[in-house]
C-alpha atoms as a PDB file:
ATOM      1  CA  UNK A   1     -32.926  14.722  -5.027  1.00  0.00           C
ATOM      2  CA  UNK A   2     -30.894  12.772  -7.342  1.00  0.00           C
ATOM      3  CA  UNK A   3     -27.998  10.102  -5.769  1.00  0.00           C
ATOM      4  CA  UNK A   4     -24.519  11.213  -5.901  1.00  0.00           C
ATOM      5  CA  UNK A   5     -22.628   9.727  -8.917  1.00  0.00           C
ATOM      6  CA  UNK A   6     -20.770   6.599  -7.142  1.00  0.00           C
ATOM      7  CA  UNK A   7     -16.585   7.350  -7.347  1.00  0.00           C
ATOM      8  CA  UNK A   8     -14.923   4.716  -9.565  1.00  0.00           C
ATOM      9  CA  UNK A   9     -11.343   4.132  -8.038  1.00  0.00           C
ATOM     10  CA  UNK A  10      -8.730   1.856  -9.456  1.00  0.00           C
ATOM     11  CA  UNK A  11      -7.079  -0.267  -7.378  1.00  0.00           C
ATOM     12  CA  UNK A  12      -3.613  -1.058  -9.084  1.00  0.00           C
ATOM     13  CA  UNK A  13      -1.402  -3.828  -8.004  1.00  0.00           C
ATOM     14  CA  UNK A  14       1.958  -2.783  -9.858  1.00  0.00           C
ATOM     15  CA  UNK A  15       3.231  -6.285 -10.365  1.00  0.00           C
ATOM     16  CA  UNK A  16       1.768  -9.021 -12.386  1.00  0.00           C
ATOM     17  CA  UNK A  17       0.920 -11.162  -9.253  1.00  0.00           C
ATOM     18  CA  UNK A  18      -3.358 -12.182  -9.200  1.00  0.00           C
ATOM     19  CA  UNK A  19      -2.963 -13.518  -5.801  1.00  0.00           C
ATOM     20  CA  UNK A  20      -1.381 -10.263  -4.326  1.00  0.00           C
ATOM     21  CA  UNK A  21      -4.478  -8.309  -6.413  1.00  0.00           C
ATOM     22  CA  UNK A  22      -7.148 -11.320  -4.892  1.00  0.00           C
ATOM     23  CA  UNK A  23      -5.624 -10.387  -1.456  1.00  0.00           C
ATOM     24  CA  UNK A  24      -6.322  -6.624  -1.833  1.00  0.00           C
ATOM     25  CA  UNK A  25      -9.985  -7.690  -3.524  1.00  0.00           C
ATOM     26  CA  UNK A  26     -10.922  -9.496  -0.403  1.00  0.00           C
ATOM     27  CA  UNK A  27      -9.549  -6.651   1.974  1.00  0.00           C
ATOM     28  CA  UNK A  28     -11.053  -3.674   0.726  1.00  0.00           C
ATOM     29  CA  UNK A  29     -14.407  -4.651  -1.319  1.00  0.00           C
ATOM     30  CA  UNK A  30     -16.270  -5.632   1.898  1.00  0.00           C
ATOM     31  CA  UNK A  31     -15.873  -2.166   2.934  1.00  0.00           C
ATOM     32  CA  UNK A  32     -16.139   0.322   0.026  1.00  0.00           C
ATOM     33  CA  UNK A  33     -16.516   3.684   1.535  1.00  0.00           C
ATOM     34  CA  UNK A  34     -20.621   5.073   0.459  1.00  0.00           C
ATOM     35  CA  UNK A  35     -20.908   5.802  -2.933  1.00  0.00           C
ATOM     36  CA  UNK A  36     -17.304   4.413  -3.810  1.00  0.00           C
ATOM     37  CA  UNK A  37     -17.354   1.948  -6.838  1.00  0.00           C
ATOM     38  CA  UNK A  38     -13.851  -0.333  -6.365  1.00  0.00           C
ATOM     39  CA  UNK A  39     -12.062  -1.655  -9.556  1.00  0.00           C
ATOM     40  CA  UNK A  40      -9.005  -4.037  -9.128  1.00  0.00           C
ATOM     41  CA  UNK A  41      -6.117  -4.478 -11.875  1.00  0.00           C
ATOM     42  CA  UNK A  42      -2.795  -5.781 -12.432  1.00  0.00           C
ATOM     43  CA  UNK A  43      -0.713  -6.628 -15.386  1.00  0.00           C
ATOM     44  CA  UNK A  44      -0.027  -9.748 -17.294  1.00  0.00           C
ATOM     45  CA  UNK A  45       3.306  -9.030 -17.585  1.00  0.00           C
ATOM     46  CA  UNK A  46       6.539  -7.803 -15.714  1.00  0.00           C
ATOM     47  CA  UNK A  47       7.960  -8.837 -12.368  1.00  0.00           C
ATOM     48  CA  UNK A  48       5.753 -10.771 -10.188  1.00  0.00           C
ATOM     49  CA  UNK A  49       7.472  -8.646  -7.366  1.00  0.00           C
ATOM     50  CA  UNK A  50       9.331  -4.986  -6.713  1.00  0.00           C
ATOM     51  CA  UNK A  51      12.018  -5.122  -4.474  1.00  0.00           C
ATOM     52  CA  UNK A  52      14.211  -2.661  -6.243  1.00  0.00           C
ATOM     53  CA  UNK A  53      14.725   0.496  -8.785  1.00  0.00           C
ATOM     54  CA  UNK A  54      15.042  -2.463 -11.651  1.00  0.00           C
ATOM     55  CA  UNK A  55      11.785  -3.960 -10.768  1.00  0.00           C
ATOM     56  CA  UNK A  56      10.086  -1.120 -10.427  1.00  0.00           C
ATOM     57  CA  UNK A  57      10.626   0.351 -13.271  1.00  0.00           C
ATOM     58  CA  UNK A  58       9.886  -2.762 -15.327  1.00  0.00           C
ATOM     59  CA  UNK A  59       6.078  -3.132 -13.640  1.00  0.00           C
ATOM     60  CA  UNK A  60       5.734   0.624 -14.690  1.00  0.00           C
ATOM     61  CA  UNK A  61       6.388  -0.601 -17.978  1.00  0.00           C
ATOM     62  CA  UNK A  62       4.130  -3.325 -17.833  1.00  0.00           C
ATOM     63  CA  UNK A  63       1.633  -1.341 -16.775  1.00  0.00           C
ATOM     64  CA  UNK A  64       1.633   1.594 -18.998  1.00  0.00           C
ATOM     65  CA  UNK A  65       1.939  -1.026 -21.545  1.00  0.00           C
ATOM     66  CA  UNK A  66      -1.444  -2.532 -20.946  1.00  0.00           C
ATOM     67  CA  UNK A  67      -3.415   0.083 -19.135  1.00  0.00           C
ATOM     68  CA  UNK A  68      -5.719   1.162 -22.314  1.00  0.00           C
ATOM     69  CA  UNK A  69      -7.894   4.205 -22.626  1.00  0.00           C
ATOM     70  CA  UNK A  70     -10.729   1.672 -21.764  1.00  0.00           C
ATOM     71  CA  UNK A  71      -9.377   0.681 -18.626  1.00  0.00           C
ATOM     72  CA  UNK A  72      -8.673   4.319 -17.412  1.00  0.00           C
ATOM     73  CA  UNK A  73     -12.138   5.599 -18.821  1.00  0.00           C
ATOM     74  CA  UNK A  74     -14.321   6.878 -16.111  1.00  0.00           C
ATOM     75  CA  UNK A  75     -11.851   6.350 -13.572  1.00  0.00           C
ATOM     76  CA  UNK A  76     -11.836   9.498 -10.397  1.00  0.00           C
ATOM     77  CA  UNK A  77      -9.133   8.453  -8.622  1.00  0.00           C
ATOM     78  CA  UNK A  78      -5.857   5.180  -8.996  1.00  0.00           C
ATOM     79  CA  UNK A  79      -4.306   3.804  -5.761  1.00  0.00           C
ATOM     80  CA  UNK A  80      -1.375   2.194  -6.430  1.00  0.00           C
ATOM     81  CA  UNK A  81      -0.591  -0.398  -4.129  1.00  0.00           C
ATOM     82  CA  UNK A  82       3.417  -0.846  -3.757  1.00  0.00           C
ATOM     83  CA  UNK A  83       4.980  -0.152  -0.343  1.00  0.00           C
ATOM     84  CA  UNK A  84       7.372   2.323  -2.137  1.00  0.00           C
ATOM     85  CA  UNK A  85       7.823   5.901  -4.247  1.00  0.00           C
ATOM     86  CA  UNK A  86       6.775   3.640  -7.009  1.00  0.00           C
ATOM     87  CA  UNK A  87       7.547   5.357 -10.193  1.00  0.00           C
ATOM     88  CA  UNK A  88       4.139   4.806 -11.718  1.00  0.00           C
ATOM     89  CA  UNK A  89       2.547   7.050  -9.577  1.00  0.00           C
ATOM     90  CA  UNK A  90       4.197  10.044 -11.187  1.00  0.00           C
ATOM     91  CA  UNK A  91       4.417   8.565 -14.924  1.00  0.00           C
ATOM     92  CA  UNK A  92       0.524   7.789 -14.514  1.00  0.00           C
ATOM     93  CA  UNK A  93      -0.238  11.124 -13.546  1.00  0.00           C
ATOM     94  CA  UNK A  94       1.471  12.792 -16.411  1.00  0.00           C
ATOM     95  CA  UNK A  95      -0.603  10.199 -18.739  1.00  0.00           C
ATOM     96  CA  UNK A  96      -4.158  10.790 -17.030  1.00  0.00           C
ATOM     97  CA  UNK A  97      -3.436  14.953 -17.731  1.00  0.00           C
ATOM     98  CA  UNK A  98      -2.801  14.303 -21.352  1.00  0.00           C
ATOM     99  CA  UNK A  99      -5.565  12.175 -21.889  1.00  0.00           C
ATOM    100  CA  UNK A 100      -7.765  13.838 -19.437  1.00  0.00           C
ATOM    101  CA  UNK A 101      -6.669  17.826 -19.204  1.00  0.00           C
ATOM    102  CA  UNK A 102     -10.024  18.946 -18.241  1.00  0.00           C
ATOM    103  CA  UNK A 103      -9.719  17.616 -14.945  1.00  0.00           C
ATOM    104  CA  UNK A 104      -7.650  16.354 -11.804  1.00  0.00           C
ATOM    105  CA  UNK A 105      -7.860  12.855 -11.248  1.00  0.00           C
ATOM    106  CA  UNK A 106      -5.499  11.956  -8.007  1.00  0.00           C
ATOM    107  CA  UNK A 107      -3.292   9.109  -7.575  1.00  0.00           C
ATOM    108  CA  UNK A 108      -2.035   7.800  -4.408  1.00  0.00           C
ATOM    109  CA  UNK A 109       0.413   5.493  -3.114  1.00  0.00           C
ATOM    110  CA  UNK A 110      -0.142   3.008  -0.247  1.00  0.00           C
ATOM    111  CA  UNK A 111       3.015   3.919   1.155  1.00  0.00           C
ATOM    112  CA  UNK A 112       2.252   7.525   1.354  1.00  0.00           C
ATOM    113  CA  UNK A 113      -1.288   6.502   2.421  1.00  0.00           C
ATOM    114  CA  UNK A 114       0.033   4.135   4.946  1.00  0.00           C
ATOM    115  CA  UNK A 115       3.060   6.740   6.577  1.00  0.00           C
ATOM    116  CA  UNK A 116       0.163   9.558   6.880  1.00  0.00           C
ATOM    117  CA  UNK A 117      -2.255   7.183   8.193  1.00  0.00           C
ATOM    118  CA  UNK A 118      -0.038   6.246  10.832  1.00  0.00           C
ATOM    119  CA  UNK A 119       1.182   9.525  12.211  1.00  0.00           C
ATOM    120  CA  UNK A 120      -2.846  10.860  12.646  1.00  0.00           C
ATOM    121  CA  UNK A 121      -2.002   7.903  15.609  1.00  0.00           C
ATOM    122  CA  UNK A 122       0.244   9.410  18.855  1.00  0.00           C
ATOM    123  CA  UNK A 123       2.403   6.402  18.449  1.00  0.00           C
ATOM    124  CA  UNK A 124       5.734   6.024  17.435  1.00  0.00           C
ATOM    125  CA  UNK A 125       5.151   3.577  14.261  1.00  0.00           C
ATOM    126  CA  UNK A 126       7.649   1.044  12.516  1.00  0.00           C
ATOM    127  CA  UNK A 127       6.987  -1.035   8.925  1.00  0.00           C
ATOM    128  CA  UNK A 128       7.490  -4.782   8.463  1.00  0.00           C
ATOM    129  CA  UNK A 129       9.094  -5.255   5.259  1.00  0.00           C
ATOM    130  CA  UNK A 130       9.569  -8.366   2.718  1.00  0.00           C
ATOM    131  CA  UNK A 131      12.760  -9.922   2.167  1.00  0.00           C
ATOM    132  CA  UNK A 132      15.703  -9.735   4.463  1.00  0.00           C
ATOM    133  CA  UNK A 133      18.342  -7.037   5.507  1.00  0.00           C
ATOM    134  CA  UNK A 134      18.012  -3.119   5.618  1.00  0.00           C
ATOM    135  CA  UNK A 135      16.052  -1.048   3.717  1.00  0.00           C
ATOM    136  CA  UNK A 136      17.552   2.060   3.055  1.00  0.00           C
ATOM    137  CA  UNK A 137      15.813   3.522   0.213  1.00  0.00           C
ATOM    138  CA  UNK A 138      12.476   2.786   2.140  1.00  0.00           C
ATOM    139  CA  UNK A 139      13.936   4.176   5.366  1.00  0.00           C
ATOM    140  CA  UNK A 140      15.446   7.381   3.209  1.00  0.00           C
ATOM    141  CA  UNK A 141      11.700   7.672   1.815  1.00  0.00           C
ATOM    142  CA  UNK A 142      10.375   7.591   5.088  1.00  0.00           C
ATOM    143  CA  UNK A 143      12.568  10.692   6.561  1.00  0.00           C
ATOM    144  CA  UNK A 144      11.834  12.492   3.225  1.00  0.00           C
ATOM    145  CA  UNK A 145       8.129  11.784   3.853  1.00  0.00           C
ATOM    146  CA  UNK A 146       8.390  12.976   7.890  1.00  0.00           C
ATOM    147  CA  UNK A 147      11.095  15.465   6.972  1.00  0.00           C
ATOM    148  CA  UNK A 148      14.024  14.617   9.275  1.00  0.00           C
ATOM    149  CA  UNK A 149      15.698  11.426   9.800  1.00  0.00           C
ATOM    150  CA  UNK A 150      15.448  11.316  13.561  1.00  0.00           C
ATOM    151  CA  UNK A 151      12.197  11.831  13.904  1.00  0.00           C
ATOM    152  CA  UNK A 152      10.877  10.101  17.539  1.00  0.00           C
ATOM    153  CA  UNK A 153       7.352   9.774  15.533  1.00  0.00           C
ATOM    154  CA  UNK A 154       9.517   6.731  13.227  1.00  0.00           C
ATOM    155  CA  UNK A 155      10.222   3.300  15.238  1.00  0.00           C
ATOM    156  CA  UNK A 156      12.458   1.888  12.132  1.00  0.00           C
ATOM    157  CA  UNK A 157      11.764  -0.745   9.315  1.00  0.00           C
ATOM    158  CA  UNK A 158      12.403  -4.510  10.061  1.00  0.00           C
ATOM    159  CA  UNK A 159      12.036  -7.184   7.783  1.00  0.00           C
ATOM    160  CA  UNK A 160      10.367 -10.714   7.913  1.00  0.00           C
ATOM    161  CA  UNK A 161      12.782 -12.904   6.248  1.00  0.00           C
ATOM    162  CA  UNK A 162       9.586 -13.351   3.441  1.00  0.00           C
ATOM    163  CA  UNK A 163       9.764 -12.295  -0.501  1.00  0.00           C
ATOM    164  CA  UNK A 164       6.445 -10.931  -1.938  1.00  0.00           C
ATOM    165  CA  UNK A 165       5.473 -13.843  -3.764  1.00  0.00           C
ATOM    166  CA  UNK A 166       5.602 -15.833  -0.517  1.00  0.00           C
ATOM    167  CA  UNK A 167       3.022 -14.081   1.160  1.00  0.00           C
ATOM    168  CA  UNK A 168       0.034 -15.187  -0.275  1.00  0.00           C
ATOM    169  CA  UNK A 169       1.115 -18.414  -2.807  1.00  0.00           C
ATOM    170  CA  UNK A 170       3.707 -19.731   0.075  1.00  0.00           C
ATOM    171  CA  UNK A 171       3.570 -21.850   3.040  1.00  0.00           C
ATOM    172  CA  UNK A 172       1.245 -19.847   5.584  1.00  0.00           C
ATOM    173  CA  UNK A 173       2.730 -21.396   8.541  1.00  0.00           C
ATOM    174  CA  UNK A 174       5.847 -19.708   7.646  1.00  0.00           C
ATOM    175  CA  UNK A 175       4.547 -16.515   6.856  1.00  0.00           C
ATOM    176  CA  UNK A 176       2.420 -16.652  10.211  1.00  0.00           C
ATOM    177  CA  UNK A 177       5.368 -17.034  12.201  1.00  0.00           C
ATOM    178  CA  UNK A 178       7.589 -14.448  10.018  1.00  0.00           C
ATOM    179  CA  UNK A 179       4.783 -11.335  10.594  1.00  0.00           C
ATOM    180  CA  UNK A 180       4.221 -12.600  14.088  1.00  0.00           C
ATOM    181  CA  UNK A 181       8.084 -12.080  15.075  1.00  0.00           C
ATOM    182  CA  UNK A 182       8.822  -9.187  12.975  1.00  0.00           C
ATOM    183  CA  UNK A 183       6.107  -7.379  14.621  1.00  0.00           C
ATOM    184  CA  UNK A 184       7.016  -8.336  18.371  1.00  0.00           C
ATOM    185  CA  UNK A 185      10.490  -6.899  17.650  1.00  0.00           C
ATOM    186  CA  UNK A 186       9.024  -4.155  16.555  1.00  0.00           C
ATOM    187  CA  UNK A 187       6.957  -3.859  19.695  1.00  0.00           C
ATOM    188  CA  UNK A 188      10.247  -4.373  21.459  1.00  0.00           C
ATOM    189  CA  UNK A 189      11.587  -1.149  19.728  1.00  0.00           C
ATOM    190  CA  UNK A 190       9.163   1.083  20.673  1.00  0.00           C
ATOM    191  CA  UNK A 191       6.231   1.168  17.922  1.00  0.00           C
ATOM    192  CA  UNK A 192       2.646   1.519  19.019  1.00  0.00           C
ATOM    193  CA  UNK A 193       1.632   1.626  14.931  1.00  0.00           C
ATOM    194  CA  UNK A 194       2.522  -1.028  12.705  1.00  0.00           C
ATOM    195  CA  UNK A 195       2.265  -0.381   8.966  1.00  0.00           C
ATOM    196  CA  UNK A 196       1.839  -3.238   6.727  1.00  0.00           C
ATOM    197  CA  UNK A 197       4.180  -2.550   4.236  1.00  0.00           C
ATOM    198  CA  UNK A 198       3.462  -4.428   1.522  1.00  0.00           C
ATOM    199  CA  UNK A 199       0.145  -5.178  -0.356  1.00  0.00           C
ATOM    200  CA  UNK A 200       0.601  -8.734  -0.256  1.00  0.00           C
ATOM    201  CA  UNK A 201      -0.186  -8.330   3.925  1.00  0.00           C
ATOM    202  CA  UNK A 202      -3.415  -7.012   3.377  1.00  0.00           C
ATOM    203  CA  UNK A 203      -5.678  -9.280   5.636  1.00  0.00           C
ATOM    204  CA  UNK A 204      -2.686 -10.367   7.833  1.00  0.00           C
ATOM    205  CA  UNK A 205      -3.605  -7.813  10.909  1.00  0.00           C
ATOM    206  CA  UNK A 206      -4.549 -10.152  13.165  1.00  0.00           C
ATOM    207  CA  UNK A 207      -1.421 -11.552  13.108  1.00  0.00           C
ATOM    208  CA  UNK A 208       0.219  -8.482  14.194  1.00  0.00           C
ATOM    209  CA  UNK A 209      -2.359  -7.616  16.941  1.00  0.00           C
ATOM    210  CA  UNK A 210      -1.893 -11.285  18.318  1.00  0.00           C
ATOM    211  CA  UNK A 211       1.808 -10.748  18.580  1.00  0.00           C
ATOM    212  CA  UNK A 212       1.947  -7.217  20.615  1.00  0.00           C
ATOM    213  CA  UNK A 213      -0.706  -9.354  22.899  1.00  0.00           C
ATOM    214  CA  UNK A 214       1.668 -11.940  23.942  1.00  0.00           C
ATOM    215  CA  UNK A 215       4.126  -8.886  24.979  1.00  0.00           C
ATOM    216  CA  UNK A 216       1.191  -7.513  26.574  1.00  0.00           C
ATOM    217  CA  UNK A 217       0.880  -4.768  24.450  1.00  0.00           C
ATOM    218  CA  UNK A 218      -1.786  -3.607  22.015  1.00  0.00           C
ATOM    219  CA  UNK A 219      -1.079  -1.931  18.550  1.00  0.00           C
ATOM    220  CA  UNK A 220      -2.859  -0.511  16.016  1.00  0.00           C
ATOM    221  CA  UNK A 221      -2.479  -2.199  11.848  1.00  0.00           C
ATOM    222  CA  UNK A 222      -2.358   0.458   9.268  1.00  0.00           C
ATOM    223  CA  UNK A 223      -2.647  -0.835   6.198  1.00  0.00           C
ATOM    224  CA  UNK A 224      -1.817   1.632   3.201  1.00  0.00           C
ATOM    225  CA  UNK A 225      -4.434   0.101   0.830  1.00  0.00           C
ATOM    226  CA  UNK A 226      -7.085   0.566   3.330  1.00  0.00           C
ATOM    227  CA  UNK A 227      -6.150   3.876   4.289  1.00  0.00           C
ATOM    228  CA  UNK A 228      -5.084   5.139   0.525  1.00  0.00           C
ATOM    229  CA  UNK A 229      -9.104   4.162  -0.406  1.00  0.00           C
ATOM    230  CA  UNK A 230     -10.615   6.738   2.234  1.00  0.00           C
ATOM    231  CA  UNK A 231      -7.956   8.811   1.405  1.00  0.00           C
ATOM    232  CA  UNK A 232      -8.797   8.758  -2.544  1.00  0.00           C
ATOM    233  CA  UNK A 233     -12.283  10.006  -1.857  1.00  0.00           C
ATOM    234  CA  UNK A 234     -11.931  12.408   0.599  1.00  0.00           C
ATOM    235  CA  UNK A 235      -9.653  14.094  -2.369  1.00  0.00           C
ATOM    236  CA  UNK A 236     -12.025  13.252  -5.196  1.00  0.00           C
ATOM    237  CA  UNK A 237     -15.073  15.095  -2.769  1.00  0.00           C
ATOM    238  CA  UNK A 238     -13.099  17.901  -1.826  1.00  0.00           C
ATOM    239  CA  UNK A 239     -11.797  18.902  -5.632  1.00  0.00           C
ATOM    240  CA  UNK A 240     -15.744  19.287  -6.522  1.00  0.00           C
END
């Protein structure tokens, strides 16, 4: 019996950040699902973080700009790993059918990845967010995603006071304390699941456990890049 053909999956980091992309390396290539080849990118160019609809559409930019034939050649399956309805995901897709029309290759996002992850948990869940404020358009994606807005599954978004580029290139102190607090107020609201939502927190769930301890609660860390990986595969298995 021959081996299976090992699944090639692109891990995309929209935004032209290396750190963010080292982060996800060091997350998810210790524990490649079997068979699963992992293949990390981001651009050169465009924002170095995606906060909003200008941003985002710039890295799409970016990256359509510089993802060549080459790099997509082979490829089964592309996470893309922005906490958000990231535009690429769609404008990607459209690209892979021209260039590939013989077959499906799927494309995820971590925030869809994360949000389903989360509610195969009986816990009410909430998302700790960069930067400061609301977050509408993340909380309106979330209700599309759950279909209602009052869903008791949904314990809110809260943010940690921290831009993206902070996370990994800043001072770690600071972001220690930021994702500790943000997710014991979370705790505080109800949420048994905490999604990282952002891909620059990949690595940072022990922070989050640690904090629900002190309240004397325990949680469980969804992270959408971990989750979007197994998620990739099981879809690339069951389309064969």
């Amino acid at each position: 019996m021959t081996n299976p053909t090992p699944h090639q999956l692109l891990i995309i980091n929209p935004n032209s950040s290396s750190s963010i992309t080292s982060a996800l390396h060091s997350a998810l290539s210790p524990y490649p699902p079997p068979q699963t080849s992992l293949h990390f990118w981001n651009p050169t160019s465009g924002p170095v973080g995606i906060s909003n609809a200008a941003t985002a559409a710039s890295s799409t930019s970016a990256c359509m700009a510089e993802l060549t034939p080459g790099l997509l050649e082979g490829v089964d399956g592309v996470l893309i790993c922005c906490f958000s309805e990231h535009p690429l995901i769609s404008t990607l897709s459209d690209h892979l059918s021209t260039l590939h029309p013989d077959r499906t290759i799927p494309i995820l996002g971590m925030f869809h990845a994360g949000v389903a992850s989360a509610l195969l948990t009986p816990m009410p869940f909430g998302i700790i967010a960069t930067g400061t404020g609301d977050k509408p358009n993340l909380v309106l994606a979330t209700a599309n995603f759950l279909g209602s807005s009052s869903s008791t599954r949904f314990a809110g978004v809260l943010t940690s006071g921290l831009a993206i580029t902070e996370l990994q290139d800043g001072d770690q102190a600071r972001v220690e304390r930021g994702m500790r607090e943000t997710a014991g107020r979370l705790v505080d609201q109800g949420a048994g699941t905490i999604i990282l939502g952002c891909a620059g927190m990949s690595g940072m769930d022990g922070w989050v456990i640690d904090a629900a301890k002190e309240k004397g609660k325990s949680v469980r860390v969804v992270d959408g890049a971990r989750g979007g990986v197994e998620m990739l595969v099981g879809m690339i298995r069951a389309s064969r």
